[in-house]
C-alpha atoms as a PDB file:
ATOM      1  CA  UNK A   1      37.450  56.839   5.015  1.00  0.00           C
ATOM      2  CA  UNK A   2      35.576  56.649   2.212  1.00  0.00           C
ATOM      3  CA  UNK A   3      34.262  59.656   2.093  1.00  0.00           C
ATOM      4  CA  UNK A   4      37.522  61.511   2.745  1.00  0.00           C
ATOM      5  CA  UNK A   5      38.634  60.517  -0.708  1.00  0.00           C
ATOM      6  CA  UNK A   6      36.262  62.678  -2.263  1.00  0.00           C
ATOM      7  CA  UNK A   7      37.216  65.722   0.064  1.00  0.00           C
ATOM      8  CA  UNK A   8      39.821  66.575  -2.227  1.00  0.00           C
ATOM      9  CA  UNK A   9      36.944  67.899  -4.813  1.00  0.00           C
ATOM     10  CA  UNK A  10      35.409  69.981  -2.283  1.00  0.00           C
ATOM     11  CA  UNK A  11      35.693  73.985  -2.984  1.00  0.00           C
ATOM     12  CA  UNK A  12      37.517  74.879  -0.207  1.00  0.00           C
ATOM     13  CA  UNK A  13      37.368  78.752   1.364  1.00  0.00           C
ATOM     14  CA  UNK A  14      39.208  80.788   3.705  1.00  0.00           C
ATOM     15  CA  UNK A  15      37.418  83.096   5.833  1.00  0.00           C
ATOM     16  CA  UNK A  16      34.293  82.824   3.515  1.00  0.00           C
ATOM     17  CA  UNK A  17      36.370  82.971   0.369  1.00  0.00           C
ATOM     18  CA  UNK A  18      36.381  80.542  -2.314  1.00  0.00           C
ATOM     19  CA  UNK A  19      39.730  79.659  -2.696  1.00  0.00           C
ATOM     20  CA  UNK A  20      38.814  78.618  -6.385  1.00  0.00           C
ATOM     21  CA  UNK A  21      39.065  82.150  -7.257  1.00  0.00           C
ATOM     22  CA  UNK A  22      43.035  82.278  -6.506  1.00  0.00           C
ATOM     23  CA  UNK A  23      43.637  79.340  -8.236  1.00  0.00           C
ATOM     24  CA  UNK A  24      42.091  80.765 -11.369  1.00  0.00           C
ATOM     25  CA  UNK A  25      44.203  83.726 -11.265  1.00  0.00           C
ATOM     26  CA  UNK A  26      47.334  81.614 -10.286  1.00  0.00           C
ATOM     27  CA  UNK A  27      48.002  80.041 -13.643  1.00  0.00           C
ATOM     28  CA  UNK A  28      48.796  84.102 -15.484  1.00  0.00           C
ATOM     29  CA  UNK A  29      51.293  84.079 -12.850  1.00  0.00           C
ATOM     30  CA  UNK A  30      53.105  81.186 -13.818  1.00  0.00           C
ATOM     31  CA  UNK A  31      53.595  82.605 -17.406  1.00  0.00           C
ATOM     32  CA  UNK A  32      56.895  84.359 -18.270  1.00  0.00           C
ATOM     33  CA  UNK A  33      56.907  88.458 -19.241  1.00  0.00           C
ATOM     34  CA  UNK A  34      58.045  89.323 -22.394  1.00  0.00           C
ATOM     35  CA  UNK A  35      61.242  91.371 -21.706  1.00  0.00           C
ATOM     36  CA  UNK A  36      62.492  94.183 -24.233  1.00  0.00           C
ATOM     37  CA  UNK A  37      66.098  91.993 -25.018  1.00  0.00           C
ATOM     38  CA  UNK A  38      66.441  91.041 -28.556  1.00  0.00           C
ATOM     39  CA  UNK A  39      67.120  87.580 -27.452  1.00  0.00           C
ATOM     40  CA  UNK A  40      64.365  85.155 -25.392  1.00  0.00           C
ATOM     41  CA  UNK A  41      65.650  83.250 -22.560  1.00  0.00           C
ATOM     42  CA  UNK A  42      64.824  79.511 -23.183  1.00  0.00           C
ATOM     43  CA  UNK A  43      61.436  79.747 -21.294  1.00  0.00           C
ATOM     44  CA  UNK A  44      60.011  82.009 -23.695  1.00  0.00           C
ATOM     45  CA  UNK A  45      61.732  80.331 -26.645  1.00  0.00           C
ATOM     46  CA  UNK A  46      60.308  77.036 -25.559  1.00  0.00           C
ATOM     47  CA  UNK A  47      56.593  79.239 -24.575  1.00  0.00           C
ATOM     48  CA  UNK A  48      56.667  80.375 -28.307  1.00  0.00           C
ATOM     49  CA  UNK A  49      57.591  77.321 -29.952  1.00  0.00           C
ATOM     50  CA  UNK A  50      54.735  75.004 -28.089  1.00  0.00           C
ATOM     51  CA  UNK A  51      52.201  77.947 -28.700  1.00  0.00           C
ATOM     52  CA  UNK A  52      53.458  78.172 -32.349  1.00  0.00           C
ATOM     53  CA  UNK A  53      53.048  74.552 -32.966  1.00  0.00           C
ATOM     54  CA  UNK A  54      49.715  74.118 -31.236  1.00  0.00           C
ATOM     55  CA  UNK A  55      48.015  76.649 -33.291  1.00  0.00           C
ATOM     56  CA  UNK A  56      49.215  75.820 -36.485  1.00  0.00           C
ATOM     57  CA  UNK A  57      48.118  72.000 -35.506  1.00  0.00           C
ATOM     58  CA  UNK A  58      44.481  73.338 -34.670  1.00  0.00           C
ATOM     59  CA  UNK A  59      44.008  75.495 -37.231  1.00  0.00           C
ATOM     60  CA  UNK A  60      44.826  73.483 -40.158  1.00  0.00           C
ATOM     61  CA  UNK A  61      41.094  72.093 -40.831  1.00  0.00           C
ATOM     62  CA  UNK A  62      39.951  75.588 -40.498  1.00  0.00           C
ATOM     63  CA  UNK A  63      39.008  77.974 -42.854  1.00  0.00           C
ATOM     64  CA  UNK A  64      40.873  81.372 -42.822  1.00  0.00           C
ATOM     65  CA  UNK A  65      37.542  82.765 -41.160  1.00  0.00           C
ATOM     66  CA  UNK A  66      38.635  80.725 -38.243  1.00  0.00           C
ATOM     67  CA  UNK A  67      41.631  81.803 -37.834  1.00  0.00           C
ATOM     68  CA  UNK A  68      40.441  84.901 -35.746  1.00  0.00           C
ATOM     69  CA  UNK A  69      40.105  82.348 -33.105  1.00  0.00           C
ATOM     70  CA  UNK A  70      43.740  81.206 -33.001  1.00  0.00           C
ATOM     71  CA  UNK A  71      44.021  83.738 -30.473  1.00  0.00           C
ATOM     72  CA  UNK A  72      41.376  82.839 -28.000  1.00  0.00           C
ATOM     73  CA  UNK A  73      42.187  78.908 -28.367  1.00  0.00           C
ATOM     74  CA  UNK A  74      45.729  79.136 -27.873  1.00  0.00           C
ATOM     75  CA  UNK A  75      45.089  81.149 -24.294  1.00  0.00           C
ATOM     76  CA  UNK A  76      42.586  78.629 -23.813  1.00  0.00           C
ATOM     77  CA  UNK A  77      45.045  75.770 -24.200  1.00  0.00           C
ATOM     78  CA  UNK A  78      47.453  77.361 -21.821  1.00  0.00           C
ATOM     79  CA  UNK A  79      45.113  78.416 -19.230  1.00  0.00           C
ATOM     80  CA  UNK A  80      43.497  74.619 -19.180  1.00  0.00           C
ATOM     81  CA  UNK A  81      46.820  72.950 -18.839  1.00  0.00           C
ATOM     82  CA  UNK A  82      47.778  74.932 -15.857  1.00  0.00           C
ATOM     83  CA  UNK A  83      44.603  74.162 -14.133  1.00  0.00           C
ATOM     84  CA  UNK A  84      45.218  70.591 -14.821  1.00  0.00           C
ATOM     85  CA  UNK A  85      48.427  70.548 -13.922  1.00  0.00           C
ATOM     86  CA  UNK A  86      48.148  72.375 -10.385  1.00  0.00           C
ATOM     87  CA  UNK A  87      46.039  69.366  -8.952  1.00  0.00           C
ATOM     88  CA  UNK A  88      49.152  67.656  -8.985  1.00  0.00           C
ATOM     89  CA  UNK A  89      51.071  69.585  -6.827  1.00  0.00           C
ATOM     90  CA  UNK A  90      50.607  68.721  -3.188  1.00  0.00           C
ATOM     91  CA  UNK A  91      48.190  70.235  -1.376  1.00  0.00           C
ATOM     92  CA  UNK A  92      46.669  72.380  -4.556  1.00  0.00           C
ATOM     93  CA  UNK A  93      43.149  72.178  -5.417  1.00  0.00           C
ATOM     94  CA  UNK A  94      42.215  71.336  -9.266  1.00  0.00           C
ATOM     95  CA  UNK A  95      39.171  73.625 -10.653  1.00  0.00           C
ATOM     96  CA  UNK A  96      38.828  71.597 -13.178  1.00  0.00           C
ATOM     97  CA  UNK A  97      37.250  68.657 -11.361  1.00  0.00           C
ATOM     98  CA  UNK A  98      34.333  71.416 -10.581  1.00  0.00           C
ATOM     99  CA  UNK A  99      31.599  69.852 -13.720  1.00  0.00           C
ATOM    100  CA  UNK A 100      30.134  73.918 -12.904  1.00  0.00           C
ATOM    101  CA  UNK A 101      33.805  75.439 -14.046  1.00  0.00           C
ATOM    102  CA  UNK A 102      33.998  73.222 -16.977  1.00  0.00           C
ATOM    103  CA  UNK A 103      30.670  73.989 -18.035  1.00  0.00           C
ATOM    104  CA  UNK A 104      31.054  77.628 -17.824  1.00  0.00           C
ATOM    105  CA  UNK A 105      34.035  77.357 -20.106  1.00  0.00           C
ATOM    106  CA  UNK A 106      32.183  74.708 -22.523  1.00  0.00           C
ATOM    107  CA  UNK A 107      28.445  76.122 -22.490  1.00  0.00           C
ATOM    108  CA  UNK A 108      29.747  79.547 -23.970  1.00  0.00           C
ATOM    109  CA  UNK A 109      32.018  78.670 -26.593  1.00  0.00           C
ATOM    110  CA  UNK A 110      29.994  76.536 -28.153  1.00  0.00           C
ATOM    111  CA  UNK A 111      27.013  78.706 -28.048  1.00  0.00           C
ATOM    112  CA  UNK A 112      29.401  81.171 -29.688  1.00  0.00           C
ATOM    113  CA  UNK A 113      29.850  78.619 -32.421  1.00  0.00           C
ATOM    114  CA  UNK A 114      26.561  78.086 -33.109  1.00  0.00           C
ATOM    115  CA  UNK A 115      25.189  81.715 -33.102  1.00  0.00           C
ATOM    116  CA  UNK A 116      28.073  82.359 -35.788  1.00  0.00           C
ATOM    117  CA  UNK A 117      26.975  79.989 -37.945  1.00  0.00           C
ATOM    118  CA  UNK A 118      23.261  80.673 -37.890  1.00  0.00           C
ATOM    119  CA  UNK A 119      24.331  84.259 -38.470  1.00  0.00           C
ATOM    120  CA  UNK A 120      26.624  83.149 -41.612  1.00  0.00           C
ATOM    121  CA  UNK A 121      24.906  80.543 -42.991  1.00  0.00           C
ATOM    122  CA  UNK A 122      21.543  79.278 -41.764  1.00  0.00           C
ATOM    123  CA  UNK A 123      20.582  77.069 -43.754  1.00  0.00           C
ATOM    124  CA  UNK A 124      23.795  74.904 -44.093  1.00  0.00           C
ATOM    125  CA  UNK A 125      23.777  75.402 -40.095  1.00  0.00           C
ATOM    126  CA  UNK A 126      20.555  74.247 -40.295  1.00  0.00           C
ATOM    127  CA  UNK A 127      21.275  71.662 -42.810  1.00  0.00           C
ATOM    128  CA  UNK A 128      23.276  69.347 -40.180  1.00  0.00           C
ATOM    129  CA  UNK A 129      19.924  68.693 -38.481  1.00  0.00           C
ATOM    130  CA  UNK A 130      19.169  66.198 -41.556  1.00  0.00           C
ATOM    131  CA  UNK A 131      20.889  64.437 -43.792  1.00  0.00           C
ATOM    132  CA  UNK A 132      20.502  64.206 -47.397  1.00  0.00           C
ATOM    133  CA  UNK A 133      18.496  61.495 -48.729  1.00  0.00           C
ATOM    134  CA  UNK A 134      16.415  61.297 -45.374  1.00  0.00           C
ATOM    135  CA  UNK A 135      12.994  58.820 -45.866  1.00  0.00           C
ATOM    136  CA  UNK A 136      10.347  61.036 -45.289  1.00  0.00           C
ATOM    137  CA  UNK A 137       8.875  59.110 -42.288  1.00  0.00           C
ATOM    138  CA  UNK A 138      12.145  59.124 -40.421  1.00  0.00           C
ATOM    139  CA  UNK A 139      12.583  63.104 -41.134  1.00  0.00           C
ATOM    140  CA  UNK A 140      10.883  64.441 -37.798  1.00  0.00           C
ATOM    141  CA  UNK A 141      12.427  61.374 -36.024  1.00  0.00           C
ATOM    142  CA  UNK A 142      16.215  62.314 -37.078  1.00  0.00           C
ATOM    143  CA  UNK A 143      15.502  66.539 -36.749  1.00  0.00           C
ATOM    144  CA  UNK A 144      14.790  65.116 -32.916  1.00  0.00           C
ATOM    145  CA  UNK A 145      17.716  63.513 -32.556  1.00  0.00           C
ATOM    146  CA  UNK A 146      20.128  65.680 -34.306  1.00  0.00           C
ATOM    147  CA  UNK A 147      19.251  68.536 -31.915  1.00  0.00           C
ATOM    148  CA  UNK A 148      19.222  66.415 -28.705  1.00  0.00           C
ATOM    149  CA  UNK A 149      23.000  65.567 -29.765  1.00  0.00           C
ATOM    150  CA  UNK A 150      23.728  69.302 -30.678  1.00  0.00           C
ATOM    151  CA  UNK A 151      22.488  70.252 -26.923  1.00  0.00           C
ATOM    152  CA  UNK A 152      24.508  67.259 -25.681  1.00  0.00           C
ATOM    153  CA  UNK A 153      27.813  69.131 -27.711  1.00  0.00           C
ATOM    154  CA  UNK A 154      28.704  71.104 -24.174  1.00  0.00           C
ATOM    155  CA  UNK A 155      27.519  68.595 -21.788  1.00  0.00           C
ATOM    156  CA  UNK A 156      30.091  66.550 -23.449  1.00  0.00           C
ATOM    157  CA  UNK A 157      32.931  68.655 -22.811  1.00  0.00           C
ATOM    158  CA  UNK A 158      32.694  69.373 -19.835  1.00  0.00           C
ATOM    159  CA  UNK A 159      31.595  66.159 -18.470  1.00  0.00           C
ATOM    160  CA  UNK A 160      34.436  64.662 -20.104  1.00  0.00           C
ATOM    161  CA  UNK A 161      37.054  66.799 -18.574  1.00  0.00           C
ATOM    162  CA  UNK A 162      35.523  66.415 -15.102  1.00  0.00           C
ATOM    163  CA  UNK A 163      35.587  62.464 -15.529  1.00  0.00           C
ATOM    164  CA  UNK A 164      38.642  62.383 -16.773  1.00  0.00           C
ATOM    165  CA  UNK A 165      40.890  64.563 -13.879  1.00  0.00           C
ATOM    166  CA  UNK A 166      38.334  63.094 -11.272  1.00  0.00           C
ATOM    167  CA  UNK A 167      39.163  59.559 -12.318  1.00  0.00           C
ATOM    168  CA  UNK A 168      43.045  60.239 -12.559  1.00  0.00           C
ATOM    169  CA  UNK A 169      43.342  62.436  -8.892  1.00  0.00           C
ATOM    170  CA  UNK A 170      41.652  59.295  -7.270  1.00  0.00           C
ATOM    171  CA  UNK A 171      43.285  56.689  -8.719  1.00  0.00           C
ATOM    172  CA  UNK A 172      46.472  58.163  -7.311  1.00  0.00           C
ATOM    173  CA  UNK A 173      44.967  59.060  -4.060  1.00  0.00           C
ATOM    174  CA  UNK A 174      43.764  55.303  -4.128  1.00  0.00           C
ATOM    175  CA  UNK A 175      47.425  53.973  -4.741  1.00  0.00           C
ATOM    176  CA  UNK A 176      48.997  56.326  -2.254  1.00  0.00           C
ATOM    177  CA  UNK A 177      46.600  54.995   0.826  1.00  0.00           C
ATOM    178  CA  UNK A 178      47.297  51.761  -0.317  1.00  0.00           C
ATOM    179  CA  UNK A 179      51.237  52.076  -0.109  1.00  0.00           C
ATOM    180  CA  UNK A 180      50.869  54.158   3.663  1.00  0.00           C
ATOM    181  CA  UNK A 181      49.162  51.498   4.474  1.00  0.00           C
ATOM    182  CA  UNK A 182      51.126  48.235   3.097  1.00  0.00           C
ATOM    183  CA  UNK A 183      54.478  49.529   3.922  1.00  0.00           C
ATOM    184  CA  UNK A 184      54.472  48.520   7.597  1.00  0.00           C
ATOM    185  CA  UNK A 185      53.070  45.143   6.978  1.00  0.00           C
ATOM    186  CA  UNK A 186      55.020  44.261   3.397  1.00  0.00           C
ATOM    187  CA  UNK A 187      57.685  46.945   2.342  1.00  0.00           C
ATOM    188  CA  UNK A 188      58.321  45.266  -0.804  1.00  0.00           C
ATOM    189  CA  UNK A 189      54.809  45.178  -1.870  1.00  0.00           C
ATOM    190  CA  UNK A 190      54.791  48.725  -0.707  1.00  0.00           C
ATOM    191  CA  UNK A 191      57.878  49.840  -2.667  1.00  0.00           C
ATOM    192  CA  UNK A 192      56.151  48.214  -5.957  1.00  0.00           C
ATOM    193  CA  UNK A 193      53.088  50.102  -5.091  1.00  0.00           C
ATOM    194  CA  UNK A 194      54.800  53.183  -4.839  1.00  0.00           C
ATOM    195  CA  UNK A 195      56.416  52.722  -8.041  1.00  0.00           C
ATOM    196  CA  UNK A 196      52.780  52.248  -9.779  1.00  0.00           C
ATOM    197  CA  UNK A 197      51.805  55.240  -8.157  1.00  0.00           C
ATOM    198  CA  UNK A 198      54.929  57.663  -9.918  1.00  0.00           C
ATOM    199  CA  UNK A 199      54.294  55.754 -13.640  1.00  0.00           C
ATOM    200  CA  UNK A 200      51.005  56.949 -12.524  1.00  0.00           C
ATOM    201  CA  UNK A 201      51.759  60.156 -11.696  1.00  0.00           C
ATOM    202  CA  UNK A 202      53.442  60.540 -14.842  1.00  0.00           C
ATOM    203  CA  UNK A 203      50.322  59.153 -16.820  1.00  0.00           C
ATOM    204  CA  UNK A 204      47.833  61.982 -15.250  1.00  0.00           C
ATOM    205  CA  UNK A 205      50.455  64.526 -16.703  1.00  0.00           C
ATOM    206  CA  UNK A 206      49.604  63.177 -19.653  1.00  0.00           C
ATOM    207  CA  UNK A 207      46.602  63.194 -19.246  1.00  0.00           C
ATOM    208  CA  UNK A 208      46.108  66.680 -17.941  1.00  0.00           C
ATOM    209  CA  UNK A 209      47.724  67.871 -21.134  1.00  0.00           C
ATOM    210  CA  UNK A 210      45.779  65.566 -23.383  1.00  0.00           C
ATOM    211  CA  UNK A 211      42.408  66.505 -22.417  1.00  0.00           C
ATOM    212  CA  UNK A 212      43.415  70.428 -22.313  1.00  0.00           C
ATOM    213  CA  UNK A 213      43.710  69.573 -26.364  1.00  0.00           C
ATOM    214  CA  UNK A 214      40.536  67.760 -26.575  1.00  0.00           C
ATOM    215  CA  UNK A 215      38.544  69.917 -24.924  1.00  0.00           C
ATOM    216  CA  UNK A 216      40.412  72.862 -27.415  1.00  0.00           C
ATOM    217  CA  UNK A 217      40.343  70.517 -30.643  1.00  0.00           C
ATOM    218  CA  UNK A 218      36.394  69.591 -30.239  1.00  0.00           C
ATOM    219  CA  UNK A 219      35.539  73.421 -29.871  1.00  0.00           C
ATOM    220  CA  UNK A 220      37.575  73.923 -33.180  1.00  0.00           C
ATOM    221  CA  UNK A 221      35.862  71.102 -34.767  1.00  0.00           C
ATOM    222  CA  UNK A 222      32.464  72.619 -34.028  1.00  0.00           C
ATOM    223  CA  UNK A 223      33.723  75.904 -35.021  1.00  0.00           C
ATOM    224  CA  UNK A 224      34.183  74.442 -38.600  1.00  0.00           C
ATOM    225  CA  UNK A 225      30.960  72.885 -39.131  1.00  0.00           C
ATOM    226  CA  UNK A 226      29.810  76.527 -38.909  1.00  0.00           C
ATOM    227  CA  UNK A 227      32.104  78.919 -40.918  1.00  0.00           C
END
């Protein structure tokens, strides 16, 4: 029994397919088409307004260089929250729980960051790897350690959207035995349970879209240290 709690993180496949690869493609379907009317229904006007508001949230700390990348984060942001959010439909499978998906979204972007700013500006990119007024015995000591926590930028991110939509999708699965379970033997304490788990349910929508904006906002932040 154990073990089948942690079935729900499996890639599953059909016929030799990874069924991952639909549910990447499944969140552009969701999206509304623009039509050619000169008035939006209130799908798109609601679309617009949470895309508009998003990405002038983001790119306030940035420099106008940065801006190029409103683009790229605002699909980002969109395409995350559907993947989060399609774990908690029944009988869905989340990619995001997959540490290998998150890293392939993570890994790149912030390489991407860091190649721009060595390209830009070496030596302030450089620069971050000590800080001013160093002693010089602890300089080789803190050049060590400010690169193992640059390489541990990506790990970061994607570890800590993995953890975070693990935690939540077992927590409820958790809750939701223990309800099956209690509600021959006490119905009450079943019917409490069950409320727990949709105050619950409600939290990991929450936190689906929450860590979508982390995961968006920390690849913005390292985007400024290096424009």
């Amino acid at each position: 029994m154990t073990l089948s709690f942690f079935d729900q993180f499996m890639s599953p496949s059909l016929l030799g397919i990874p069924l991952i690869a639909i549910a990447l493609t499944l969140p552009w379907t969701l999206l509304p088409t623009v039509t050619r009317r000169w008035l939006n229904n209130r799908l798109l006007t609601l679309q617009g307004w949470f895309i508009g508001r998003f990405t002038q949230q983001l790119l306030l700390p940035l420099n106008l260089p940065g801006h190029k990348w409103a683009l790229l984060f605002a699909s980002l942001m969109i395409f995350l929250i559907s993947l989060n959010m399609l774990g908690l439909l029944p009988y869905t499978f989340t990619p995001t729980t997959q540490l290998s998906l998150n890293m392939a979204f993570a890994v790149p972007l912030w390489l991407a960051t860091v190649i721009i700013g060595m390209r830009n500006q070496p030596t302030h990119a450089l620069g971050h790897l000590l800080p001013e007024g160093t002693p010089t015995a602890l300089i080789p000591i803190l050049i060590i350690i400010e690169t193992i926590s640059l390489f541990i930028r990506p790990l970061a991110l994607g570890v800590r959207l993995t953890a975070n939509l693990t935690a939540g999708h077992l927590l409820i699965q958790l809750i939701a035995t223990a309800a099956f379970v209690l509600l021959p033997l006490m119905p009450s304490v079943a019917i409490l349970t069950t409320a727990l788990l949709f105050f619950l349910t409600l939290l990991e929508i929450a936190v689906a879209m929450i860590q979508a904006y982390v995961f968006v906002l920390l690849l913005s932040l390292y985007l400024q240290e290096n424009i």
